[in-house]
PDB file of N, CA and C in Angstrom:
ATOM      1  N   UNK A   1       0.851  -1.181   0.000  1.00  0.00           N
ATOM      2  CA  UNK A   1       0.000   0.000   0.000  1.00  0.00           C
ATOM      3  C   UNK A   1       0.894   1.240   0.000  1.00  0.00           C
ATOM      4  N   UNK A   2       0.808   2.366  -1.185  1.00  0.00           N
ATOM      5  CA  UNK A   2       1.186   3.329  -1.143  1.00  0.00           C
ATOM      6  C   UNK A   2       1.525   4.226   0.198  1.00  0.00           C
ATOM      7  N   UNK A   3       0.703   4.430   0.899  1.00  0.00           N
ATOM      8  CA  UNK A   3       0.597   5.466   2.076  1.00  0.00           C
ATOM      9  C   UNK A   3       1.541   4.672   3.083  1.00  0.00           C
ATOM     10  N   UNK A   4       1.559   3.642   3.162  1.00  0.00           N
ATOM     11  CA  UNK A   4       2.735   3.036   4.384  1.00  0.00           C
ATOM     12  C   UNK A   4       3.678   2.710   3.500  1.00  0.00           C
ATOM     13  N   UNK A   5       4.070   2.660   2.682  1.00  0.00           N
ATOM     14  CA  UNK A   5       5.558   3.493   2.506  1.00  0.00           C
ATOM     15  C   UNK A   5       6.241   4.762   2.268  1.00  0.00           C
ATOM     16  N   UNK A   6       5.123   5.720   2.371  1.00  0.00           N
ATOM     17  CA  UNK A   6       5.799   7.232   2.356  1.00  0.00           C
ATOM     18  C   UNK A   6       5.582   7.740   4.064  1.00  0.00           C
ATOM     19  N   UNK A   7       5.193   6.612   5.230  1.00  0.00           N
ATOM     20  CA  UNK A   7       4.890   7.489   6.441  1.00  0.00           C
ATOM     21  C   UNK A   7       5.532   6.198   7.364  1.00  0.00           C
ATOM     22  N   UNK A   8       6.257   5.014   6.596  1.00  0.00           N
ATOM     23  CA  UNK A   8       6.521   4.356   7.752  1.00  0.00           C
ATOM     24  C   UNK A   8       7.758   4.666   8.504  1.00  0.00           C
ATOM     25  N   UNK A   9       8.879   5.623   8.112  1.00  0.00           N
ATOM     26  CA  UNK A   9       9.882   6.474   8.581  1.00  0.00           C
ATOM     27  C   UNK A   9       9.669   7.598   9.306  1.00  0.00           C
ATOM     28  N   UNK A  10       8.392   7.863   8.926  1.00  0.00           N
ATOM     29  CA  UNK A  10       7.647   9.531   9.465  1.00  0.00           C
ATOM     30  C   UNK A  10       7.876   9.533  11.412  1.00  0.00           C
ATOM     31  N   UNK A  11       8.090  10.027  11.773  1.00  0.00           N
ATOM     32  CA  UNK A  11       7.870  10.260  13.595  1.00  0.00           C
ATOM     33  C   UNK A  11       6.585  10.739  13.554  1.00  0.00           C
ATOM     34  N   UNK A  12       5.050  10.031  12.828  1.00  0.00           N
ATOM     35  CA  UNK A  12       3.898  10.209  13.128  1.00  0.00           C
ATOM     36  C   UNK A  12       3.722   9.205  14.203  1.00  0.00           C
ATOM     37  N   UNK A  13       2.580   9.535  15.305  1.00  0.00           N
ATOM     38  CA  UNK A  13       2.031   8.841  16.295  1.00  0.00           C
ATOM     39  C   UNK A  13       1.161   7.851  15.698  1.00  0.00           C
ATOM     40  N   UNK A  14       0.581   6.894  15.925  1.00  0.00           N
ATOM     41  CA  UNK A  14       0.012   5.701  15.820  1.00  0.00           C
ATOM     42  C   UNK A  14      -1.202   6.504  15.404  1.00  0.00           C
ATOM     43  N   UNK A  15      -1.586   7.187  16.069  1.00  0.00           N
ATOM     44  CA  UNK A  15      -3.159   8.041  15.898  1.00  0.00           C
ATOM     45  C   UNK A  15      -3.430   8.715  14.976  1.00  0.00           C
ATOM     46  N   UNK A  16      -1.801   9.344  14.122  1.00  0.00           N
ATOM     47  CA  UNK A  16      -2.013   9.977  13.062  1.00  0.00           C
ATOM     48  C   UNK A  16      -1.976   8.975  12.028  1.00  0.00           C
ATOM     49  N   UNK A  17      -1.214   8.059  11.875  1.00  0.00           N
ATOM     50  CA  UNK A  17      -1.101   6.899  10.899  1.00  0.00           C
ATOM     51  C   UNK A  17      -2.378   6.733  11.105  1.00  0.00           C
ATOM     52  N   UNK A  18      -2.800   6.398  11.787  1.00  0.00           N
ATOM     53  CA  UNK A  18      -4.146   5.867  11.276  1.00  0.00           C
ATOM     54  C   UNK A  18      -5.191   6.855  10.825  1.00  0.00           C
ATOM     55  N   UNK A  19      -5.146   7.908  11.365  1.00  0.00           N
ATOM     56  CA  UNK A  19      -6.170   9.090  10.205  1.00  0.00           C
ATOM     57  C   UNK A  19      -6.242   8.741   9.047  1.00  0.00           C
ATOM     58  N   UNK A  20      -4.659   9.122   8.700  1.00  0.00           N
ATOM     59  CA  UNK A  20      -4.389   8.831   7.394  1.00  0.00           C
ATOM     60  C   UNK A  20      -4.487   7.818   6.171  1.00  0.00           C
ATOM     61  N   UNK A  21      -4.679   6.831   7.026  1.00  0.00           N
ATOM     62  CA  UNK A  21      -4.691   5.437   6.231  1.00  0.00           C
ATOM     63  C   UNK A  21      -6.356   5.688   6.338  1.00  0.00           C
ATOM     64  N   UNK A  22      -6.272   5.803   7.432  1.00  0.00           N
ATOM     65  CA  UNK A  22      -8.618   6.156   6.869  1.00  0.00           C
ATOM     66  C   UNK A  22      -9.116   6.697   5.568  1.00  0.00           C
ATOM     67  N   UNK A  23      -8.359   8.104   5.537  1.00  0.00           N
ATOM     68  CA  UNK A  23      -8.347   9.042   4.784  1.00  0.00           C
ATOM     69  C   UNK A  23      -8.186   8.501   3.593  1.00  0.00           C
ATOM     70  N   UNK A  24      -6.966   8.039   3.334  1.00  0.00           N
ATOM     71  CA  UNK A  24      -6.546   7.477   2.111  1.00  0.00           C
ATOM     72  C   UNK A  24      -7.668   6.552   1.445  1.00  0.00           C
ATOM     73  N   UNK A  25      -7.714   5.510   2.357  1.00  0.00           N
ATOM     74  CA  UNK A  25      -9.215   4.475   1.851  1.00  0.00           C
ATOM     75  C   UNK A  25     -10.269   4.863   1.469  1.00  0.00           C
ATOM     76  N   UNK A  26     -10.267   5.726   1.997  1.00  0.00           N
ATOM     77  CA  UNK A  26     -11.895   6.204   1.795  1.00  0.00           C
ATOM     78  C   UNK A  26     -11.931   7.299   0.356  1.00  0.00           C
ATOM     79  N   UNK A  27     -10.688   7.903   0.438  1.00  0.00           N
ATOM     80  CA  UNK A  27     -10.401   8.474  -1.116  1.00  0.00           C
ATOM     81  C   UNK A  27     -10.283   8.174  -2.223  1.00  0.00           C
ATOM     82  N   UNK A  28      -9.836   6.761  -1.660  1.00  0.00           N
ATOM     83  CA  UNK A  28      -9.434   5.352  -2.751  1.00  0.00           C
ATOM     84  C   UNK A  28     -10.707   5.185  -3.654  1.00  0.00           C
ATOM     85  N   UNK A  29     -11.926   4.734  -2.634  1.00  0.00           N
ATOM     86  CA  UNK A  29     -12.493   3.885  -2.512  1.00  0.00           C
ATOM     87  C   UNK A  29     -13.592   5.155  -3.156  1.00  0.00           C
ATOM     88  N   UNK A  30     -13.702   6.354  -2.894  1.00  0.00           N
ATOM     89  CA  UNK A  30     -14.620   7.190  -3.497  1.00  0.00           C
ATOM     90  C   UNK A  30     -14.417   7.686  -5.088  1.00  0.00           C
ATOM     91  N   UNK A  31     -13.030   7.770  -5.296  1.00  0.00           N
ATOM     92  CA  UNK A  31     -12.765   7.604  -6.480  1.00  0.00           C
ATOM     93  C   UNK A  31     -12.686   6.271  -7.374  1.00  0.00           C
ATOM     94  N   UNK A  32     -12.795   5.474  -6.666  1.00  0.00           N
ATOM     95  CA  UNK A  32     -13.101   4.110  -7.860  1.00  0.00           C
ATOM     96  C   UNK A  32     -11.859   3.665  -7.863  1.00  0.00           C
ATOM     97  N   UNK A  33     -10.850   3.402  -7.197  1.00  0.00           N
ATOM     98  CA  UNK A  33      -9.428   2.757  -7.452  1.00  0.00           C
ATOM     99  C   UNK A  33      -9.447   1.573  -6.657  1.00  0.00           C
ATOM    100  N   UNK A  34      -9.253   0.606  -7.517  1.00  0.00           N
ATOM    101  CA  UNK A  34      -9.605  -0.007  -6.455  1.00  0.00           C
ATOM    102  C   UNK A  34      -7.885  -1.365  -6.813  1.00  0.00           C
ATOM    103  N   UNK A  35      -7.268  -0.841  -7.438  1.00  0.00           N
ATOM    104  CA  UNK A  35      -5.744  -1.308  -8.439  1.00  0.00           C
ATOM    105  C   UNK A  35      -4.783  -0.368  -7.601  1.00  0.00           C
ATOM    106  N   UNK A  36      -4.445  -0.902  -6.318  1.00  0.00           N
ATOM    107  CA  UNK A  36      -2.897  -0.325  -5.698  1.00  0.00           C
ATOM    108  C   UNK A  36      -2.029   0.001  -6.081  1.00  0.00           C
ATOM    109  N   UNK A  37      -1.784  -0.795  -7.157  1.00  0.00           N
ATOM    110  CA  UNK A  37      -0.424  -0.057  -8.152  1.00  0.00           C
ATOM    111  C   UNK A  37      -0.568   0.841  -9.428  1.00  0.00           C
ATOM    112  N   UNK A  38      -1.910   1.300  -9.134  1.00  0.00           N
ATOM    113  CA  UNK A  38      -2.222   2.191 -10.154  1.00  0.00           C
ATOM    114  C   UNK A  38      -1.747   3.852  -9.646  1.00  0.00           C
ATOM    115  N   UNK A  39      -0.884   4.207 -10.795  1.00  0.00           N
ATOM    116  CA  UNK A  39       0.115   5.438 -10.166  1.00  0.00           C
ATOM    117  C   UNK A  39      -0.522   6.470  -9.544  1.00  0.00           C
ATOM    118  N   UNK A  40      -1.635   6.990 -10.076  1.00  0.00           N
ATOM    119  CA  UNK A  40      -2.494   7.605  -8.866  1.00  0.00           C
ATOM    120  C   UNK A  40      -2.722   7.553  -7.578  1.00  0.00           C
ATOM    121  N   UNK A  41      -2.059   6.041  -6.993  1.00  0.00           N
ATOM    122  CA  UNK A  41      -2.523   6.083  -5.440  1.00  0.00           C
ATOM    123  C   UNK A  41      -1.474   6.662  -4.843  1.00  0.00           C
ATOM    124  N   UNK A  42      -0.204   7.134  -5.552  1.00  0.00           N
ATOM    125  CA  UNK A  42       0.749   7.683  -5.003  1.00  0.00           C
ATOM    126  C   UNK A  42       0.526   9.097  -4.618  1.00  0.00           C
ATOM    127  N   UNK A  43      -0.308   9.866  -5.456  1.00  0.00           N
ATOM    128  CA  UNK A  43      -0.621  10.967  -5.829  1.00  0.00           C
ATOM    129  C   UNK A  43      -1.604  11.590  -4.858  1.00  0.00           C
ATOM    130  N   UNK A  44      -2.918   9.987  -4.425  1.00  0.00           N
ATOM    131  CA  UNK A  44      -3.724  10.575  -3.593  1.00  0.00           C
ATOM    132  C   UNK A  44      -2.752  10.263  -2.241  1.00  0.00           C
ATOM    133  N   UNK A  45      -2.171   9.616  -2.223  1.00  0.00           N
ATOM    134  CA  UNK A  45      -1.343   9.586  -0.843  1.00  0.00           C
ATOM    135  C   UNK A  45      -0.759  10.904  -0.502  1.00  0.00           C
ATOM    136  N   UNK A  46      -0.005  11.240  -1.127  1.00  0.00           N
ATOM    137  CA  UNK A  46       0.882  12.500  -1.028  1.00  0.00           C
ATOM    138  C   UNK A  46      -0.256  14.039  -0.636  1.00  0.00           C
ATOM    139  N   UNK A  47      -0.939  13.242  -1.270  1.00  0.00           N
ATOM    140  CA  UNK A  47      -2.228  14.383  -1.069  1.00  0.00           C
ATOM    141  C   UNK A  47      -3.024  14.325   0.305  1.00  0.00           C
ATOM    142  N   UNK A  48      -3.125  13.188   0.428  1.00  0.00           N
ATOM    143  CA  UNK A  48      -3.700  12.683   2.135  1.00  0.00           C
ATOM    144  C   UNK A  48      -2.916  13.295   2.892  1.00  0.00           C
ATOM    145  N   UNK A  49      -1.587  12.752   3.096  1.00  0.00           N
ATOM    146  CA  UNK A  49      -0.496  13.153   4.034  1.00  0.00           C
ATOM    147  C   UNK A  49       0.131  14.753   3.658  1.00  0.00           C
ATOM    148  N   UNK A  50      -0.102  15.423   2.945  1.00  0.00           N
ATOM    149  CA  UNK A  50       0.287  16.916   3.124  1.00  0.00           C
ATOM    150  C   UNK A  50      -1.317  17.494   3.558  1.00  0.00           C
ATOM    151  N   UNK A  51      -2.501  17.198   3.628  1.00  0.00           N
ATOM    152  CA  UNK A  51      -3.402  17.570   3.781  1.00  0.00           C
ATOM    153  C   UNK A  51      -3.791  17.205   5.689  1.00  0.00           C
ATOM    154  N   UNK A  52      -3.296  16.202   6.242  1.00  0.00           N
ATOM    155  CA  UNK A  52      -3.514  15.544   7.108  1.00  0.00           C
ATOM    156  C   UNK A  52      -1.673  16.543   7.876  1.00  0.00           C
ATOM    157  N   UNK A  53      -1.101  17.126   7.474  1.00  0.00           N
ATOM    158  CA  UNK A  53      -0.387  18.068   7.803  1.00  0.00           C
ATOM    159  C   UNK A  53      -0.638  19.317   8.162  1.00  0.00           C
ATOM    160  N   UNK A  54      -1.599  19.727   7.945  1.00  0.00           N
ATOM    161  CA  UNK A  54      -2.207  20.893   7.964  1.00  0.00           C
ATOM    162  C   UNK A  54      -2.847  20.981   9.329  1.00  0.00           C
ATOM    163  N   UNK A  55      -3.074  19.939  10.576  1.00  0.00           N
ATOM    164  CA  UNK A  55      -3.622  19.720  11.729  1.00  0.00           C
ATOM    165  C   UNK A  55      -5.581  19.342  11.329  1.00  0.00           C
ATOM    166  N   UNK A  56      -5.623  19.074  10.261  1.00  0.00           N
ATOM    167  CA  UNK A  56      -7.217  18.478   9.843  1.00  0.00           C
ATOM    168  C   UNK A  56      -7.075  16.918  10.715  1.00  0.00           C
ATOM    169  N   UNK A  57      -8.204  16.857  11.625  1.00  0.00           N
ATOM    170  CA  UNK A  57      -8.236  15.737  11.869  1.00  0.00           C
ATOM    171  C   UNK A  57      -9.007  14.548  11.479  1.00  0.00           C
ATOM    172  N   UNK A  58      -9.861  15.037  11.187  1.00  0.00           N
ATOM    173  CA  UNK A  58     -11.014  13.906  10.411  1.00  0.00           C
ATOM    174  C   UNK A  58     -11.024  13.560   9.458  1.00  0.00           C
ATOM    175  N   UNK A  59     -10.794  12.243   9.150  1.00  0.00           N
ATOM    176  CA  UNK A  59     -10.188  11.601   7.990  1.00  0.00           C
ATOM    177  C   UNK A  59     -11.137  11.972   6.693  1.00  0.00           C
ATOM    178  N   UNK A  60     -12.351  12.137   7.443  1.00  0.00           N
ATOM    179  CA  UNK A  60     -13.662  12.367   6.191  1.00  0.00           C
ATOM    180  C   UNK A  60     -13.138  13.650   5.622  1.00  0.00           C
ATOM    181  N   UNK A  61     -12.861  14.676   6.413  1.00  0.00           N
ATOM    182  CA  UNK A  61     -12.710  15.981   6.281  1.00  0.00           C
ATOM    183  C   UNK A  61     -11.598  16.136   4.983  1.00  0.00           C
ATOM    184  N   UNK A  62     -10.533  15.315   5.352  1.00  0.00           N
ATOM    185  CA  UNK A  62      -9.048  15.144   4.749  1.00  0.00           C
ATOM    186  C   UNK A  62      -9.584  14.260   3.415  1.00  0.00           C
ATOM    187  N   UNK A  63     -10.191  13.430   3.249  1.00  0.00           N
ATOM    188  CA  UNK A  63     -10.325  12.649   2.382  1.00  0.00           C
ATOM    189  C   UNK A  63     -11.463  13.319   1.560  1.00  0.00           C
ATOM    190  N   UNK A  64     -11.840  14.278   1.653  1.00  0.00           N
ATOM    191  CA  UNK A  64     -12.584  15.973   0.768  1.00  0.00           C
ATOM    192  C   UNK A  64     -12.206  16.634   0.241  1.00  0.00           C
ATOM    193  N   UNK A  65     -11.287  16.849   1.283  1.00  0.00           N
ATOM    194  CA  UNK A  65     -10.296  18.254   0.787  1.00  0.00           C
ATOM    195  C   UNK A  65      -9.089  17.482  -0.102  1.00  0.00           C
ATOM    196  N   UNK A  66      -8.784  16.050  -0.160  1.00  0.00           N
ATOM    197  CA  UNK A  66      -7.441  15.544  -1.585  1.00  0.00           C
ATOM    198  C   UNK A  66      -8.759  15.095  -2.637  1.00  0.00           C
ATOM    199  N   UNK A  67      -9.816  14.905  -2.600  1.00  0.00           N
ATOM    200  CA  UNK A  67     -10.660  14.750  -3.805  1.00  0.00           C
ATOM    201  C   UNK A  67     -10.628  15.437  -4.554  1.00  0.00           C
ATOM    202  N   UNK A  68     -11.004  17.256  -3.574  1.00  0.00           N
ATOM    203  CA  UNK A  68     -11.279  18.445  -4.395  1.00  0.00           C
ATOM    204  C   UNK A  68      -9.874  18.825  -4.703  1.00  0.00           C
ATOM    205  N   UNK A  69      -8.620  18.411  -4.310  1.00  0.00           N
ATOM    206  CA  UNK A  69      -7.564  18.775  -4.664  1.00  0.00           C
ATOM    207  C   UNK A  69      -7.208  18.616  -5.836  1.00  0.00           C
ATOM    208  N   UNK A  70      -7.397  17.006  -5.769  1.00  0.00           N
ATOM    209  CA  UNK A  70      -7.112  16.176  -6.817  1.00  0.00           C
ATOM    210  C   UNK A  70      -7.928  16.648  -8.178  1.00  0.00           C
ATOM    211  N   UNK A  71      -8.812  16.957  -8.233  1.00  0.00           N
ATOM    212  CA  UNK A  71      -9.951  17.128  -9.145  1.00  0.00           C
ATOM    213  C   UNK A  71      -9.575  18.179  -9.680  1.00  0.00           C
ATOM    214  N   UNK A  72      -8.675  19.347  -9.143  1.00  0.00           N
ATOM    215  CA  UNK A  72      -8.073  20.974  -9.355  1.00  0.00           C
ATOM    216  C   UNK A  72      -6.883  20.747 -10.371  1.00  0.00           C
ATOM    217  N   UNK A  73      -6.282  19.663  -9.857  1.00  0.00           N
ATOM    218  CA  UNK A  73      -5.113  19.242 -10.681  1.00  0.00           C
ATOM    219  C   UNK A  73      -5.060  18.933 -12.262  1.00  0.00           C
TER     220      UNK A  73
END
């Protein structure tokens, strides 16, 4: 899975890893990806985790705001 290899070095807390991996799934999973190695999941990752940087805590919230990101792009 994309997202645990760009945060498993990170000094994130257990609590934030897991936002994030929420986040991510649920972004995954709203956009229709459902192919892990499809290069996009790198893209929404990077997007999860700089968004989930910002102190947003709710994965729903975070996994909105890289949709509409993504969608800008």
């Amino acid at each position: 899975m994309t997202i645990h290899r760009l945060i498993q070095n990170s000094p994130l807390e257990p609590d934030d890893i897991h936002r994030l991996v929420t986040a991510y799934e649920q972004t995954l999973r709203t956009l229709g990806i459902s192919d892990r190695s499809d290069p996009v999941t790198l893209m929404v990752a990077k997007t999860v985790i700089e968004i989930g940087q910002t102190g947003i805590r709710d994965p729903a919230q975070i996994s909105q705001l890289a949709i509409k990101a993504i969608g800008d792009v």
